[in-house]
C-alpha atoms as a PDB file:
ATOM      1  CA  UNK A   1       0.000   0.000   0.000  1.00  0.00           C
ATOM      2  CA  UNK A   2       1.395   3.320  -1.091  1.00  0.00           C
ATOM      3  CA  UNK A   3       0.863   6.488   1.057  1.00  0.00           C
ATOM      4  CA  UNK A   4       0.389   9.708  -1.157  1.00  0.00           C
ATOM      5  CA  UNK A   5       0.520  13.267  -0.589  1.00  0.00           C
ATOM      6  CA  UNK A   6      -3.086  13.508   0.150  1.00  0.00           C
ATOM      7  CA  UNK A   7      -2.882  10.603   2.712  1.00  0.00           C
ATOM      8  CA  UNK A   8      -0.094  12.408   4.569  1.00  0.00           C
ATOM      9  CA  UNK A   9      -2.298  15.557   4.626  1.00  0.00           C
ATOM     10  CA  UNK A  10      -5.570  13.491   5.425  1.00  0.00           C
ATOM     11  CA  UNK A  11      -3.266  11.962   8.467  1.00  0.00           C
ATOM     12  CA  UNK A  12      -1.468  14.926   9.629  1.00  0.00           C
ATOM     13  CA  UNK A  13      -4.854  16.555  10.104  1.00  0.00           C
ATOM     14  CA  UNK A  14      -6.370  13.970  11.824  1.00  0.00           C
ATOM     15  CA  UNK A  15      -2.954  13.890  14.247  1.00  0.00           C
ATOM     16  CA  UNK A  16      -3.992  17.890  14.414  1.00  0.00           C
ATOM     17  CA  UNK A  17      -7.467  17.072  15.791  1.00  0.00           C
ATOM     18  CA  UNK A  18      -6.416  14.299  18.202  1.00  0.00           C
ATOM     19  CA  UNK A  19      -3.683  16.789  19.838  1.00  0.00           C
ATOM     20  CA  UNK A  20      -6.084  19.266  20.022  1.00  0.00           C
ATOM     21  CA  UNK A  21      -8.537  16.762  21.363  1.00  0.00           C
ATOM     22  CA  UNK A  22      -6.100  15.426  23.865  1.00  0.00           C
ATOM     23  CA  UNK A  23      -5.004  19.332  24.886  1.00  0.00           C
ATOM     24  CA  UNK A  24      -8.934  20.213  25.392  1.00  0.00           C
ATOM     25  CA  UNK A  25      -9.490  17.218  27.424  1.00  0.00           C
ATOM     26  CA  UNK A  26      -6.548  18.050  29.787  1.00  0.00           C
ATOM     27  CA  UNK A  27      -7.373  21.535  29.764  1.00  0.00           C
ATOM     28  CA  UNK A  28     -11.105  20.587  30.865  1.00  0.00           C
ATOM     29  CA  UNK A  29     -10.122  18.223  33.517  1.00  0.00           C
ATOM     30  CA  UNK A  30      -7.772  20.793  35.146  1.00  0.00           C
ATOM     31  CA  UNK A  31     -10.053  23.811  35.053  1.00  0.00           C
ATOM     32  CA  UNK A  32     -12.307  20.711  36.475  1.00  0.00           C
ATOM     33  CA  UNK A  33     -10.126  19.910  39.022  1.00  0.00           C
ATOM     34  CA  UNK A  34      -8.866  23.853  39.729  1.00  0.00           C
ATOM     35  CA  UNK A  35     -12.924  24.449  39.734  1.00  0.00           C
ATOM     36  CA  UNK A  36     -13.567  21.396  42.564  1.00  0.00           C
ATOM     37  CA  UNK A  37     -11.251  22.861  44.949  1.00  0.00           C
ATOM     38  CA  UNK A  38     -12.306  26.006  44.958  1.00  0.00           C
ATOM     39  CA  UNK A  39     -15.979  24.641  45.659  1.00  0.00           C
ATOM     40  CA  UNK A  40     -14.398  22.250  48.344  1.00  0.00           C
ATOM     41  CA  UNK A  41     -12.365  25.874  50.075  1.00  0.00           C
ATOM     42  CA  UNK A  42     -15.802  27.493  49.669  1.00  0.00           C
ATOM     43  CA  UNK A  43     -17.850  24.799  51.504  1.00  0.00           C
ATOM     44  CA  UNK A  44     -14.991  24.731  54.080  1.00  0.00           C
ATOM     45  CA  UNK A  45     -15.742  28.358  55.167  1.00  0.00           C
ATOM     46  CA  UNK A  46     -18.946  28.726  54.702  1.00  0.00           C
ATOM     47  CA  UNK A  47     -19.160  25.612  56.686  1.00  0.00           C
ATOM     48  CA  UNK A  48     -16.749  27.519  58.942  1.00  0.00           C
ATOM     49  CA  UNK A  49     -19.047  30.334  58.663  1.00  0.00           C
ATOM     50  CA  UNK A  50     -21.658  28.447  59.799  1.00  0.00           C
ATOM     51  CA  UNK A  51     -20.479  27.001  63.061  1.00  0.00           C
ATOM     52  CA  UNK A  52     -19.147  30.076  63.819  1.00  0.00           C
ATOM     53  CA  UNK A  53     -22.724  31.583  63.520  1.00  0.00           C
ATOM     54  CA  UNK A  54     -24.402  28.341  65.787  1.00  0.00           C
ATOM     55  CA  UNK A  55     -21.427  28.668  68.643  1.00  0.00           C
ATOM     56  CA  UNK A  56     -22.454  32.249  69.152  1.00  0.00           C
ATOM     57  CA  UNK A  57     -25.974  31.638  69.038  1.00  0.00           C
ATOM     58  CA  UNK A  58     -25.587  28.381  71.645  1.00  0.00           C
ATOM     59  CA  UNK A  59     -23.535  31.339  73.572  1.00  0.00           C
ATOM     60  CA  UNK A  60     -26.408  33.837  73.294  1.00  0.00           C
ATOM     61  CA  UNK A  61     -28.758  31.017  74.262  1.00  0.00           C
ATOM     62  CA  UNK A  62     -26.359  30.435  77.278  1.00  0.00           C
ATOM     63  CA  UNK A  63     -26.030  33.866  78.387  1.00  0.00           C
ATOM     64  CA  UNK A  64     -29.804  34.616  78.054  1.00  0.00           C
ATOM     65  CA  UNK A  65     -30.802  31.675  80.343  1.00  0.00           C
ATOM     66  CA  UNK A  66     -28.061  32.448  82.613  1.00  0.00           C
ATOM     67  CA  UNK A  67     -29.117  36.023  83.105  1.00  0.00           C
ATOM     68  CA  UNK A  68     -32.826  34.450  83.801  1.00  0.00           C
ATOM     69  CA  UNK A  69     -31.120  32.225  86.084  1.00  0.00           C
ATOM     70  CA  UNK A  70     -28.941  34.948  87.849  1.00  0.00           C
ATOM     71  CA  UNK A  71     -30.597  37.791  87.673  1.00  0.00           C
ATOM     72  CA  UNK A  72     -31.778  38.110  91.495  1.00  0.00           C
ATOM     73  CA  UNK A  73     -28.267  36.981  92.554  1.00  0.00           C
ATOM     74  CA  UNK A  74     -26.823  39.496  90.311  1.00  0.00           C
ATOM     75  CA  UNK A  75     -28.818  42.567  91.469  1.00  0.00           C
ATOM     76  CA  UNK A  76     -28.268  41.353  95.248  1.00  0.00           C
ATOM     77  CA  UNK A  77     -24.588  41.823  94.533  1.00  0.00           C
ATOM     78  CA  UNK A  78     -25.383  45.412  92.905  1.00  0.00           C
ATOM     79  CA  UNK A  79     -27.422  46.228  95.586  1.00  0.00           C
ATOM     80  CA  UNK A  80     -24.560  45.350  98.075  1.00  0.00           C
ATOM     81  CA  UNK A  81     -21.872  47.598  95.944  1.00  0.00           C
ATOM     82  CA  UNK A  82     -19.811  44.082  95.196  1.00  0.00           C
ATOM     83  CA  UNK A  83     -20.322  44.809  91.122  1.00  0.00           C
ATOM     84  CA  UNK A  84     -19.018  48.398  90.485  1.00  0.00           C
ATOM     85  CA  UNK A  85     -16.743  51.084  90.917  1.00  0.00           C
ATOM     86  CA  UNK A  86     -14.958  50.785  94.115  1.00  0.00           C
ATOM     87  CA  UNK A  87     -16.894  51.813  97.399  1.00  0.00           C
ATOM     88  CA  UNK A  88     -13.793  53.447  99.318  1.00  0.00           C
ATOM     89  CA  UNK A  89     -15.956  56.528 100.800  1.00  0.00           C
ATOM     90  CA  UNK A  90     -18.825  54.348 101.824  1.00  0.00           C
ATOM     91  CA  UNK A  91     -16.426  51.920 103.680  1.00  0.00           C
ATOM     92  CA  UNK A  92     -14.894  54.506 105.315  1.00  0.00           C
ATOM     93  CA  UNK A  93     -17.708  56.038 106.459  1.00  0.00           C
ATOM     94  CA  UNK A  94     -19.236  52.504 107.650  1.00  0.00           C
ATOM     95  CA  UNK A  95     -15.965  52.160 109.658  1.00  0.00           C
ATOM     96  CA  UNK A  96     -16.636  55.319 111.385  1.00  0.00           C
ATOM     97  CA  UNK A  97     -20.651  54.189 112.354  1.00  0.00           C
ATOM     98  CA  UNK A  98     -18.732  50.880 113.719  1.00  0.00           C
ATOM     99  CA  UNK A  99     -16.558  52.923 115.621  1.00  0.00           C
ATOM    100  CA  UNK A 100     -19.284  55.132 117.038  1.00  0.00           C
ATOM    101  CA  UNK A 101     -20.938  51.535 118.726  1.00  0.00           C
ATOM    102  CA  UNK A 102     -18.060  50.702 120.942  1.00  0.00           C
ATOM    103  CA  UNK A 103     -17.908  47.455 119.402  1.00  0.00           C
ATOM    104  CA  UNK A 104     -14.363  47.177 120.524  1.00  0.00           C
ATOM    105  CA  UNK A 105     -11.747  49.592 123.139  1.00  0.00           C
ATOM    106  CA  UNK A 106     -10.373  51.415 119.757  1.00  0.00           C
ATOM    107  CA  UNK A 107      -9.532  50.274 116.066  1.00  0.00           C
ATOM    108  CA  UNK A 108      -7.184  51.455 113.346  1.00  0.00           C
ATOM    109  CA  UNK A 109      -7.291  50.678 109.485  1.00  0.00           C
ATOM    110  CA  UNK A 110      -5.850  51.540 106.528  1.00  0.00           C
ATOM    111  CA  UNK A 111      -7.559  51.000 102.992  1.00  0.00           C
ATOM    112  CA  UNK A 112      -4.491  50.284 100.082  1.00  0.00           C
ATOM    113  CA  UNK A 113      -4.994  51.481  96.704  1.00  0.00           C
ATOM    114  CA  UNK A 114      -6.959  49.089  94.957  1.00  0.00           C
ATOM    115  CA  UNK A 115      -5.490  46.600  92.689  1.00  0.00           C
ATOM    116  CA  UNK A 116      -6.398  44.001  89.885  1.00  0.00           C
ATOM    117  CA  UNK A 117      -6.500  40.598  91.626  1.00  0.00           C
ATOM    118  CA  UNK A 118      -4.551  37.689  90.247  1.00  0.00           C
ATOM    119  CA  UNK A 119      -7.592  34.765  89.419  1.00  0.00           C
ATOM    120  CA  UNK A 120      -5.830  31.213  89.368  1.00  0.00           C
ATOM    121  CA  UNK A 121      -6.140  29.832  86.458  1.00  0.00           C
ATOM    122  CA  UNK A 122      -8.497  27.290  87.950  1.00  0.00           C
ATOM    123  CA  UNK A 123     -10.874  29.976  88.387  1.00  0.00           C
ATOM    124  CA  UNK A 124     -12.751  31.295  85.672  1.00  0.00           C
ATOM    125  CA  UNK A 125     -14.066  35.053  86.366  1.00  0.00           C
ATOM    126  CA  UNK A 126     -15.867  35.626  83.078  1.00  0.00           C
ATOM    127  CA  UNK A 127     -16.533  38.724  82.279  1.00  0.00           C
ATOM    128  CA  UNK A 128     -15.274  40.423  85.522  1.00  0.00           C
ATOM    129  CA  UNK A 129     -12.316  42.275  86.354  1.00  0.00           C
ATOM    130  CA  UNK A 130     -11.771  41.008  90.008  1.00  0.00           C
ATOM    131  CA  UNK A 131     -10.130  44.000  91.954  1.00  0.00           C
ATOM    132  CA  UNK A 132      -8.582  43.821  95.616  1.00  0.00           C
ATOM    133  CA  UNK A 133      -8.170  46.797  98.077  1.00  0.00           C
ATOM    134  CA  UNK A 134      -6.427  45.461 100.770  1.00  0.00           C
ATOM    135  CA  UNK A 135      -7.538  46.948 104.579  1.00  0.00           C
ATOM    136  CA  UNK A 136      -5.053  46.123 107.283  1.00  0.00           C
ATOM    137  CA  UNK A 137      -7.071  46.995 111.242  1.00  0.00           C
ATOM    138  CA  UNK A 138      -5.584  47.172 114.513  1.00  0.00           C
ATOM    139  CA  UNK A 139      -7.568  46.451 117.259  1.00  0.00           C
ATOM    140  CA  UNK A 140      -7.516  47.673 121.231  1.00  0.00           C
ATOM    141  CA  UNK A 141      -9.763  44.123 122.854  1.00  0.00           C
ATOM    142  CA  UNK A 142     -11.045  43.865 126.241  1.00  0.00           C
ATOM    143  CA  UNK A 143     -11.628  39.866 124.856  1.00  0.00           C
ATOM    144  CA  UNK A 144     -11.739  38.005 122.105  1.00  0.00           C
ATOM    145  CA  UNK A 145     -15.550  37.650 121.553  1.00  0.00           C
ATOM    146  CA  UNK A 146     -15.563  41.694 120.495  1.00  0.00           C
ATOM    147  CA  UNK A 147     -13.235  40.817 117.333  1.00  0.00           C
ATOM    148  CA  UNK A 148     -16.264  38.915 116.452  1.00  0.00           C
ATOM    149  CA  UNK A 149     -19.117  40.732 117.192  1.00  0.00           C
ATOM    150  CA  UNK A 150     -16.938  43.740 115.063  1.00  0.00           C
ATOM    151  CA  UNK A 151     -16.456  41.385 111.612  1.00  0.00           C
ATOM    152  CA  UNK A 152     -20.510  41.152 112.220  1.00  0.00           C
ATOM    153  CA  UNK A 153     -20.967  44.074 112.619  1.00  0.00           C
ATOM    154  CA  UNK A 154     -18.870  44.652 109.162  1.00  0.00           C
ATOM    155  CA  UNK A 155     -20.692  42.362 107.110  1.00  0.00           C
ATOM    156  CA  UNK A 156     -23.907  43.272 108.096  1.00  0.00           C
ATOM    157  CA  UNK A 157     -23.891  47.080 108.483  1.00  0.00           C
ATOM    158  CA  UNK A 158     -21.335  47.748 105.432  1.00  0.00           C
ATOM    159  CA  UNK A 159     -22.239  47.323 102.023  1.00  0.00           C
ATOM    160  CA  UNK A 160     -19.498  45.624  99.693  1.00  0.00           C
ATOM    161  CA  UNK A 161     -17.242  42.441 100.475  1.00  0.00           C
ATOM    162  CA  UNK A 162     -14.920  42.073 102.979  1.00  0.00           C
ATOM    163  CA  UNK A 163     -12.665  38.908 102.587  1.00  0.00           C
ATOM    164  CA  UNK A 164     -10.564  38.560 106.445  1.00  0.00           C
ATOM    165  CA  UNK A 165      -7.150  37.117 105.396  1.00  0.00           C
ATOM    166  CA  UNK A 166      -6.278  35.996 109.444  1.00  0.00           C
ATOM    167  CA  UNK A 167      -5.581  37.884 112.604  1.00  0.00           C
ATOM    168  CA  UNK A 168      -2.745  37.932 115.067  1.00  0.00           C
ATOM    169  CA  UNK A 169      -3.949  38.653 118.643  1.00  0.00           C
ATOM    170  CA  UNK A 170      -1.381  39.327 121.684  1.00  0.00           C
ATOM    171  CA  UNK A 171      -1.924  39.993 125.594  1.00  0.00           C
ATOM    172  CA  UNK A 172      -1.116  44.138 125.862  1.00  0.00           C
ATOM    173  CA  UNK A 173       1.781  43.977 128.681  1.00  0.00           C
ATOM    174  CA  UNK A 174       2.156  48.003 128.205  1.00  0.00           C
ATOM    175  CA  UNK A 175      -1.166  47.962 130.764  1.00  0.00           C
ATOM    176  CA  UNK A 176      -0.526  48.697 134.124  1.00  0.00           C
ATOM    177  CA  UNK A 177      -4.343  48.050 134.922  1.00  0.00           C
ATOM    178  CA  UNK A 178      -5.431  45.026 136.115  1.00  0.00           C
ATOM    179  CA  UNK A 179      -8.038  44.587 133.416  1.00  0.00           C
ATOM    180  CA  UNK A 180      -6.108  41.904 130.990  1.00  0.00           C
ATOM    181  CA  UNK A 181      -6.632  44.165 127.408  1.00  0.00           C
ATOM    182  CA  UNK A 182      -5.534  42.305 123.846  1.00  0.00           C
ATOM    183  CA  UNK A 183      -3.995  43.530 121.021  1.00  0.00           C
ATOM    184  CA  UNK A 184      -5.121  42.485 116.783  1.00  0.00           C
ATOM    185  CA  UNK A 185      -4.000  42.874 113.938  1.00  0.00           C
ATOM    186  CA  UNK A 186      -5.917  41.871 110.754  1.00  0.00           C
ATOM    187  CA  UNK A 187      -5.328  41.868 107.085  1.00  0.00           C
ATOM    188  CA  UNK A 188      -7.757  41.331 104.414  1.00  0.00           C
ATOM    189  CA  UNK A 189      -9.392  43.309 101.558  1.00  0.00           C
ATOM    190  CA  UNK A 190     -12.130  44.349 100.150  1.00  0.00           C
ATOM    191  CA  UNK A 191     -13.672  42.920  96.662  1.00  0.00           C
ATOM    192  CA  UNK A 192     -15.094  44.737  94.213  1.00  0.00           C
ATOM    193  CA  UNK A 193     -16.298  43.018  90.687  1.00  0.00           C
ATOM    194  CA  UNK A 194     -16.227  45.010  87.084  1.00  0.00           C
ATOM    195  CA  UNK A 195     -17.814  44.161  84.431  1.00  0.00           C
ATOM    196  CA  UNK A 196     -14.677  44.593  81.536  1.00  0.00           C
ATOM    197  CA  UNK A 197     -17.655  45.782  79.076  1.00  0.00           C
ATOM    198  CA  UNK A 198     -18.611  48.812  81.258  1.00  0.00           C
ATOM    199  CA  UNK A 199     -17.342  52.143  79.673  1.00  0.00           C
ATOM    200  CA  UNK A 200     -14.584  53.324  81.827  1.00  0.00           C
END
């Protein structure tokens, strides 16, 4: 069999169209291909998207029945001055209606600045600033028992929260009377929660 010009011609056209066919197949699978994964990164974040949206609305569903839940405990600690600015005046003041009722022979105290209180990491504070201002008090006793009634006194008559760290109590030898008198000193502070989201 003899292969003529026309063949060759006939041939090298069809070679043409199966080149061309092969190129256009490759080029369709890999815009194919190039086209899948951008579908697969779009699912991935809308799907990211979209639990994204659900985690904040289980959070808003969280917070909503916590604040139905904690509501009354909440406004009990407003109404007590624990959630806030710092209560320094009214302390002071409460001091000085304690001191007025003889609770004890004489007392001393002195309020620190206040100061952001390191939480352990144990203990989550949410979305409260826990602040400290430490109060050290010396204390002039006739006995023991008015120390107590005094921190009663405190808790009941004073708004805010007064955590007592410990107390050191010692006989007072400088008395020359023969009424035995005792000698405290206490250190502790007082508590104050703010919410980080209220404006400064």
């Amino acid at each position: 069999m003899k292969i003529t010009g026309a063949d060759l011609l006939t041939m090298r056209l069809s070679m043409l169209a199966i080149c061309a066919s092969v190129l256009l197949s490759i080029a369709i699978l890999y815009g194919s291909n190039r086209y899948a994964n951008r579908i697969q990164i779009d699912h991935r974040n809308a799907q990211s998207l979209m639990d994204e949206a659900q985690n904040h609305l289980i959070a808003a569903r969280q917070d909503q029945q916590n604040i139905s839940a904690y509501s009354d405990e909440y406004g009990a600690l407003e109404d007590h001055k624990i959630i806030g600015d710092e209560q320094r005046l009214d302390w002071m003041e409460g001091l000085e209606r304690l001191r007025s009722q003889n609770l004890v022979g004489d007392f001393r105290y002195h309020i620190a600045p206040q100061k952001n209180h390191a939480v352990p990491s144990a203990l989550e504070s949410g979305n409260f600033g826990i602040h400290y201002s430490e109060m050290q008090l010396q204390f002039d006793l006739l006995h023991e028992a008015q120390l107590l009634n005094f921190f009663d006194a405190l808790r009941s008559q004073i708004n805010g929260r007064y955590q007592l760290e410990g107390c050191t109590l010692q006989r007072d030898t400088t008395d020359a009377s023969e009424v035995p008198h005792l000698k405290a000193e206490c250190n502790g502070g007082w508590i104050t929660l703010k919410n980080r989201n209220t404006p400064p």
